[in-house]
Protein backbone atom coordinates (compact mmCIF):
# COMPACT_ATOMS: atom_id res chain seq x y z
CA UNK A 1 58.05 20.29 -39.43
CA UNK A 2 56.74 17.99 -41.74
CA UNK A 3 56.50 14.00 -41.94
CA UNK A 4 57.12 12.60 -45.31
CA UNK A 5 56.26 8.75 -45.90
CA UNK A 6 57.97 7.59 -49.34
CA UNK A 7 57.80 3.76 -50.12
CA UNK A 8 56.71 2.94 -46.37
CA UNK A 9 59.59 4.73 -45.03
CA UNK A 10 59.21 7.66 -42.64
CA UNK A 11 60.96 11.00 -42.43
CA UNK A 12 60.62 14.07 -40.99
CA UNK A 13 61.65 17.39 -42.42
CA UNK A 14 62.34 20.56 -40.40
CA UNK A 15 62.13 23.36 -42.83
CA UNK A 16 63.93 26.39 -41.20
CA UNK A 17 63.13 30.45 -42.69
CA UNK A 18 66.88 30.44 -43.80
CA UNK A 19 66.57 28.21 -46.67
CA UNK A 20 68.13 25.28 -44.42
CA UNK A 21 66.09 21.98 -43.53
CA UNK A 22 67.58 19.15 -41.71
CA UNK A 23 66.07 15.40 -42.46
CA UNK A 24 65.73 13.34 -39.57
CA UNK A 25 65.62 9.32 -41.08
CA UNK A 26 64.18 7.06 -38.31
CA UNK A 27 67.51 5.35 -37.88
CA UNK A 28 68.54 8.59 -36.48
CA UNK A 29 70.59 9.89 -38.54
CA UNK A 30 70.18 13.60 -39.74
CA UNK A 31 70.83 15.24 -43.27
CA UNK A 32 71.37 18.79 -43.93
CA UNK A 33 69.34 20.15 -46.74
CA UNK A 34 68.20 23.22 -48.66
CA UNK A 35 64.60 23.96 -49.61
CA UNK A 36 62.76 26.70 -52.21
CA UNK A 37 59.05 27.28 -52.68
CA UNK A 38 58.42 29.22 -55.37
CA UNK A 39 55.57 29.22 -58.35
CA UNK A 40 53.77 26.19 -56.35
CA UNK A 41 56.79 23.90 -56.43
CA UNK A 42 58.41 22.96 -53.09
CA UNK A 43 62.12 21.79 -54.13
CA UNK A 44 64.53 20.27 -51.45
CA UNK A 45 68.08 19.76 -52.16
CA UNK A 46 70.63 17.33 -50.62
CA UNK A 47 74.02 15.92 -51.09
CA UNK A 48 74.02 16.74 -54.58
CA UNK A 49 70.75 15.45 -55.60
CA UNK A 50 67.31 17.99 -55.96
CA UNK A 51 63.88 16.92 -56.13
CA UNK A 52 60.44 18.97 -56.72
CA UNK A 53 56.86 18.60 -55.76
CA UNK A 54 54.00 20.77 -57.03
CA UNK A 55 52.28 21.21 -54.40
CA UNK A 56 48.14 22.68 -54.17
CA UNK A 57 48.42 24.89 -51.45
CA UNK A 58 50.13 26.02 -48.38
CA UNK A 59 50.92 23.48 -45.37
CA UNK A 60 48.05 23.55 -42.63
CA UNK A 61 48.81 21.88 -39.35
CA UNK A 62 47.57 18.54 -38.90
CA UNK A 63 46.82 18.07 -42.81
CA UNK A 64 48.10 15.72 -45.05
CA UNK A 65 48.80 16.41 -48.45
CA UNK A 66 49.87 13.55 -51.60
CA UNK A 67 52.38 14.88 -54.00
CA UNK A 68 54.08 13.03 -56.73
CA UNK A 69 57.68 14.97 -56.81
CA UNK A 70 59.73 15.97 -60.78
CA UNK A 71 61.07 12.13 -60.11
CA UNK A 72 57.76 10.36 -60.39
CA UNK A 73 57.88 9.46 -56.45
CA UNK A 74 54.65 9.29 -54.84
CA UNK A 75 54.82 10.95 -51.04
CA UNK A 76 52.64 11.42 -48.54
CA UNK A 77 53.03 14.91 -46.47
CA UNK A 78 51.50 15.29 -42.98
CA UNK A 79 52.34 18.67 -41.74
CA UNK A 80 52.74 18.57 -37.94
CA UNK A 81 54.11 22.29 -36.76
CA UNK A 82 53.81 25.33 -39.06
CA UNK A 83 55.49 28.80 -37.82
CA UNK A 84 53.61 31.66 -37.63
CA UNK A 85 54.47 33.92 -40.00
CA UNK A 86 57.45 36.81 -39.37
CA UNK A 87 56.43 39.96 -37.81
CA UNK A 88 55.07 42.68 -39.79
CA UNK A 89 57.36 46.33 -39.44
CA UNK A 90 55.60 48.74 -37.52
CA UNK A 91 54.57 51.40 -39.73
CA UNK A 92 56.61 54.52 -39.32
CA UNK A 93 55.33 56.89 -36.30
CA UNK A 94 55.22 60.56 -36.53
């Protein structure tokens, strides 16, 4: 889950394993999305409309990052839960 201010205005972005994310605005409304990270860009798609950020490094909890996204919009990131990553497969037993 990550907090995203953009122009004083506060969102927060569940990012879900699937591909999925859901936007929560603060009127309470919430928008279904789709997210990739790949090659150091973080891209969210919505309704239609897709924006990117490069982004320095992986999300840490409780760290902000800045990131200007492929639209020239200036954003500030706070990362408030990460999930741990999946479960490695137990290697095979003989």
């Amino acid at each position: 889950t990550v907090q995203v201010e953009t122009n004083g205005t506060v969102n927060d972005i569940q990012f879900v394993r699937d591909g999925t994310a859901v936007i929560s605005t603060p009127g309470g409304r919430t928008i279904p999305a789709t997210w990739t990270a790949t090659k150091g860009q973080l891209c969210l798609g919505m309704g239609g409309a897709h924006e990117c950020w490069n982004y320095p490094r992986p999300f840490q909890e409780g760290q902000s990052l800045t990131m200007t996204s492929d639209c020239n919009v200036t954003s500030r990131w706070l990362v408030r839960l990460v999930n741990p990553a999946p479960p490695k497969p137990d290697a095979e037993r003989g």
